[in-house]
Protein backbone atom coordinates (compact mmCIF):
# COMPACT_ATOMS: atom_id res chain seq x y z
CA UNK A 1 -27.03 -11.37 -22.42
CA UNK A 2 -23.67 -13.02 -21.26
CA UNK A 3 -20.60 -12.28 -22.67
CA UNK A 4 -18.83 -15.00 -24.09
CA UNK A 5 -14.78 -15.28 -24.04
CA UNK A 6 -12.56 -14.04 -21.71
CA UNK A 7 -12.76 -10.46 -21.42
CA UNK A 8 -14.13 -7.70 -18.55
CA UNK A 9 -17.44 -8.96 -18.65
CA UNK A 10 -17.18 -13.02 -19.21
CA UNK A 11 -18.94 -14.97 -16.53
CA UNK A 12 -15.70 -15.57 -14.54
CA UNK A 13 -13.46 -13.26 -13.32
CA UNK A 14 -9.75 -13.73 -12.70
CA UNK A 15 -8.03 -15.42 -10.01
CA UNK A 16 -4.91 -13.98 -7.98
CA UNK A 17 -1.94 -16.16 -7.69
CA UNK A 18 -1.87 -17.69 -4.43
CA UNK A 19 1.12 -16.37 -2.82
CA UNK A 20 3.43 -19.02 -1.54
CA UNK A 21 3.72 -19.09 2.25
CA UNK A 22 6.59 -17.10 3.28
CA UNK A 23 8.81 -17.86 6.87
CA UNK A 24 7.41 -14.77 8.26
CA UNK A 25 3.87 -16.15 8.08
CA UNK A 26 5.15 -19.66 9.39
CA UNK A 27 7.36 -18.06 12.48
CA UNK A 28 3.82 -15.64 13.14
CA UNK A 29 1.62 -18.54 12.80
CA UNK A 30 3.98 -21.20 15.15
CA UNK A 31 5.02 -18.43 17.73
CA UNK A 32 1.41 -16.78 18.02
CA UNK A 33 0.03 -20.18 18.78
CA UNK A 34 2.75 -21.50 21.54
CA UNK A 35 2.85 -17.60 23.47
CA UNK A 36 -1.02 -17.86 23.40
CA UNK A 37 -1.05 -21.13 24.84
CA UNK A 38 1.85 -20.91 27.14
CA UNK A 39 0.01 -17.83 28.24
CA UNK A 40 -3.09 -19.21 29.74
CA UNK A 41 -1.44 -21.78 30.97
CA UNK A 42 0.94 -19.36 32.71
CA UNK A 43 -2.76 -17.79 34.38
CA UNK A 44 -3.31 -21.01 35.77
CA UNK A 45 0.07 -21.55 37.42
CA UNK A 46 0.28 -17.38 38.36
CA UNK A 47 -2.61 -14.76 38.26
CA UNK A 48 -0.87 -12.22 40.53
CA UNK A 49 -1.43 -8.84 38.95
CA UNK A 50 1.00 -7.33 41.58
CA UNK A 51 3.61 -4.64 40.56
CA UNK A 52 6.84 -2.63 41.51
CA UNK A 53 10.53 -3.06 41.49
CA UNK A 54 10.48 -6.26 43.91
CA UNK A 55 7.78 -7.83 41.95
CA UNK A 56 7.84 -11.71 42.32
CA UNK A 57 6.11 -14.26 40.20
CA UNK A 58 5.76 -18.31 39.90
CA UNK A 59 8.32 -20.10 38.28
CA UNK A 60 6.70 -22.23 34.67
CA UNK A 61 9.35 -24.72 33.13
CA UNK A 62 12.47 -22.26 34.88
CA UNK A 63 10.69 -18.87 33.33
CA UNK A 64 9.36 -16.54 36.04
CA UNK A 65 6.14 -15.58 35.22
CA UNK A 66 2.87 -13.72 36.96
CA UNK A 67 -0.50 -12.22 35.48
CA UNK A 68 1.12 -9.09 33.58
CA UNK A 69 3.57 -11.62 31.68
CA UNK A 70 0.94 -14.29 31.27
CA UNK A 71 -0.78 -11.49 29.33
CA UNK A 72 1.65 -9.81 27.12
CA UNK A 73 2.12 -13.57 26.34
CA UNK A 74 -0.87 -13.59 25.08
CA UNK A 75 -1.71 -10.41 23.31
CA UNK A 76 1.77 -10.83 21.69
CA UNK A 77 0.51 -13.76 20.08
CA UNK A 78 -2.70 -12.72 18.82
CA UNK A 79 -0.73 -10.05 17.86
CA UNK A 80 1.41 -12.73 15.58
CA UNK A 81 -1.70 -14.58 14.86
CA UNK A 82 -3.45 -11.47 13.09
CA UNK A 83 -0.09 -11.53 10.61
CA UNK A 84 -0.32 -14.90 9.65
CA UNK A 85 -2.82 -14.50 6.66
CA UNK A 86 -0.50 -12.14 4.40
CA UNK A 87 2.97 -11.81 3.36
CA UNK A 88 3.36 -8.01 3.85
CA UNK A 89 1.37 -8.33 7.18
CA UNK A 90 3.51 -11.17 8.71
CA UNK A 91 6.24 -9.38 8.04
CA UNK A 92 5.29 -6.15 9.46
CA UNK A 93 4.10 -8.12 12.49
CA UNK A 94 7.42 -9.91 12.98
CA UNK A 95 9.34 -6.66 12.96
CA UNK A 96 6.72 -5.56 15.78
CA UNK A 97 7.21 -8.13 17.88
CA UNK A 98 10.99 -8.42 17.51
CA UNK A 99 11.30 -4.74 18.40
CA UNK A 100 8.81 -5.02 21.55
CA UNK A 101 10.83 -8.01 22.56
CA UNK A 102 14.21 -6.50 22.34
CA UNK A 103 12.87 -3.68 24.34
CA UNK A 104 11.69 -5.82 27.12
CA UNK A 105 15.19 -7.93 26.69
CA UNK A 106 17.21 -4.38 27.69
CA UNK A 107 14.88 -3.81 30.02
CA UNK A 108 15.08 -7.17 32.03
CA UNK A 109 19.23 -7.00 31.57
CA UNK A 110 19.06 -3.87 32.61
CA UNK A 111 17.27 -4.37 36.21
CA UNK A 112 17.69 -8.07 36.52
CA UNK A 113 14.66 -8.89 37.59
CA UNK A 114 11.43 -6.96 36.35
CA UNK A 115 10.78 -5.03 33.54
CA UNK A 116 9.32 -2.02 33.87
CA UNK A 117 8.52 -3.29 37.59
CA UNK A 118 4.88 -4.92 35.62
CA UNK A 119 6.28 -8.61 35.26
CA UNK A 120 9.54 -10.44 36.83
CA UNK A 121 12.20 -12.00 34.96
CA UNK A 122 14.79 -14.25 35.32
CA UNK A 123 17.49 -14.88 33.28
CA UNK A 124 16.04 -17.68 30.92
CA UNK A 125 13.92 -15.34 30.50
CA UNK A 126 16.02 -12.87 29.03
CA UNK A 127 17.38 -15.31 27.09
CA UNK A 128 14.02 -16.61 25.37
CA UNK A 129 13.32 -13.08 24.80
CA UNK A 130 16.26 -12.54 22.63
CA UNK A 131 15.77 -15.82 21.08
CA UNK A 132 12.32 -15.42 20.22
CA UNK A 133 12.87 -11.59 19.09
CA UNK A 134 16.09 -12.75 16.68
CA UNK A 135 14.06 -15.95 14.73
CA UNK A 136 11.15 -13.06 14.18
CA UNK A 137 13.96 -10.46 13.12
CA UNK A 138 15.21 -13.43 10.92
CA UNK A 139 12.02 -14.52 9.70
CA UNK A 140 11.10 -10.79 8.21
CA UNK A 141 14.59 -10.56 6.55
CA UNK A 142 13.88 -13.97 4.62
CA UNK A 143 10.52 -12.73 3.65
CA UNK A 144 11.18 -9.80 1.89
CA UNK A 145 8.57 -8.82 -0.84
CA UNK A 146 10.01 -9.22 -4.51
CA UNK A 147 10.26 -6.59 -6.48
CA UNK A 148 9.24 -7.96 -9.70
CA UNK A 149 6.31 -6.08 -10.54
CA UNK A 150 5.58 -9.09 -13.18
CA UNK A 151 5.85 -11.21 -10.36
CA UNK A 152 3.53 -9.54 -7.91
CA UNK A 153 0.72 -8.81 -10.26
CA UNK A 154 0.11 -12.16 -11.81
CA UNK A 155 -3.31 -13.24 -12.13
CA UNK A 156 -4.78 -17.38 -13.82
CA UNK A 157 -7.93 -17.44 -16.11
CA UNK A 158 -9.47 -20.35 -16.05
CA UNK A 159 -10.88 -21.55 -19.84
CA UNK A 160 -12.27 -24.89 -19.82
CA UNK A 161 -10.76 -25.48 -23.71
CA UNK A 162 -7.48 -24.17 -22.95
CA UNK A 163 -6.22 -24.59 -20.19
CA UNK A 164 -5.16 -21.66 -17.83
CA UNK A 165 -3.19 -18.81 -19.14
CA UNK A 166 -1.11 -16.42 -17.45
CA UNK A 167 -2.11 -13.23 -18.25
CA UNK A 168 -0.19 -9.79 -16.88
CA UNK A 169 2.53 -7.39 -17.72
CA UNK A 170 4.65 -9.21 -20.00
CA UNK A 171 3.12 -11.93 -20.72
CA UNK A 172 1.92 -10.35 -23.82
CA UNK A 173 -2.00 -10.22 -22.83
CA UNK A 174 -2.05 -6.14 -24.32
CA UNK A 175 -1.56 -6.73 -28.15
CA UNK A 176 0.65 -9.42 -28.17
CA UNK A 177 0.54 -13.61 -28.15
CA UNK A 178 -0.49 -15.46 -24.92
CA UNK A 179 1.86 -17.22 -23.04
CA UNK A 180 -0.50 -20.60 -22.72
CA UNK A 181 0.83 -22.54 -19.70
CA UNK A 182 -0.74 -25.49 -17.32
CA UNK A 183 -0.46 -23.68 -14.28
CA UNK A 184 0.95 -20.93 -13.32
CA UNK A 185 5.47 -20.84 -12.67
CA UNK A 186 5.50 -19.27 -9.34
CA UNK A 187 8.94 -18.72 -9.83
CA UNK A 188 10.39 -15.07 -11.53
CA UNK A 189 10.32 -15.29 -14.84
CA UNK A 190 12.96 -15.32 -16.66
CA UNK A 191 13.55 -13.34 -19.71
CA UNK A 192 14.17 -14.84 -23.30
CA UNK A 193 15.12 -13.32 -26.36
CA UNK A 194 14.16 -15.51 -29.57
């Protein structure tokens, strides 16, 4: 026997509101692809997995690189890549990376030439270090989660005669009229009094 109407057991369930993409997820998504990338291509130009305090590497467009930075290249941007498909996790993931890279920014400042005596350094390097770890810094700032609970927990029905409501804390779905709208505002809502 189905159900018929909307209600816990009708023959659709509800949809989540699709987020809107936030800067974190764009700056994960960009970043995660170019470090990957300019990672293997910094394995072809340098595979050297030598290491100590006079540690030398090859230069790539003025950035001194070898195997150990062609790979935290890398894993840094999967790392960036596995944030890319949620708000909360993007942002998360930026802080992550902007912390790691302002770490190995001191370090390389601090020694001049290596960090941590794994991978060499220059000082463009330093440079796009502090660059990269600032725009992710930046990037979780501007993506901060709202905290509209009305906001967060929206959720569309889809009825074929009416259109899609919005349905949620109040939007009067317990008890109360149904705010009937085309789509859903993915703005906050804003309050009115009658």
């Amino acid at each position: 026997m189905a159900a018929e109407g909307p209600g816990p057991t009708a023959s659709h369930r509800p949809l989540l509101a699709p987020e809107p993409v936030s800067p974190a997820q764009v700056v994960a998504g960009v970043l995660g692809i170019v470090l990957v990338i300019a990672g293997l291509i910094g394995l072809a130009v340098d595979s050297s997995f030598h290491t100590g305090s006079g540690v030398q590497g090859k230069e790539l467009l003025g950035l001194e690189v070898n195997g150990w930075h062609n790979l935290v290249h890398i894993a840094s941007g999967l790392l960036l890549l596995v944030g890319v498909g949620r708000r909360s996790r993007a942002r998360a993931v930026c802080r992550l990376f902007a912390v790691a890279y302002i770490v190995v920014t001191i370090a390389g400042i601090a020694t001049g030439s290596h960090v941590f005596g794994l991978f060499p350094v220059n000082t463009a390097d330093d440079v796009l270090h502090a660059v990269l770890a600032l725009v992710a810094l930046w990037a979780a700032k501007l993506s901060k989660e709202p905290r509209d609970a009305v906001a967060v927990s929206r959720v569309v029905l889809d009825e074929p005669d009416a259109g899609s409501r919005v349905v949620g804390p109040g939007s009067g779905h317990v008890g109360g009229p149904r705010a009937t709208q085309p789509r859903i505002d993915r703005r906050l809502p804003q309050k009115t009094h009658p």
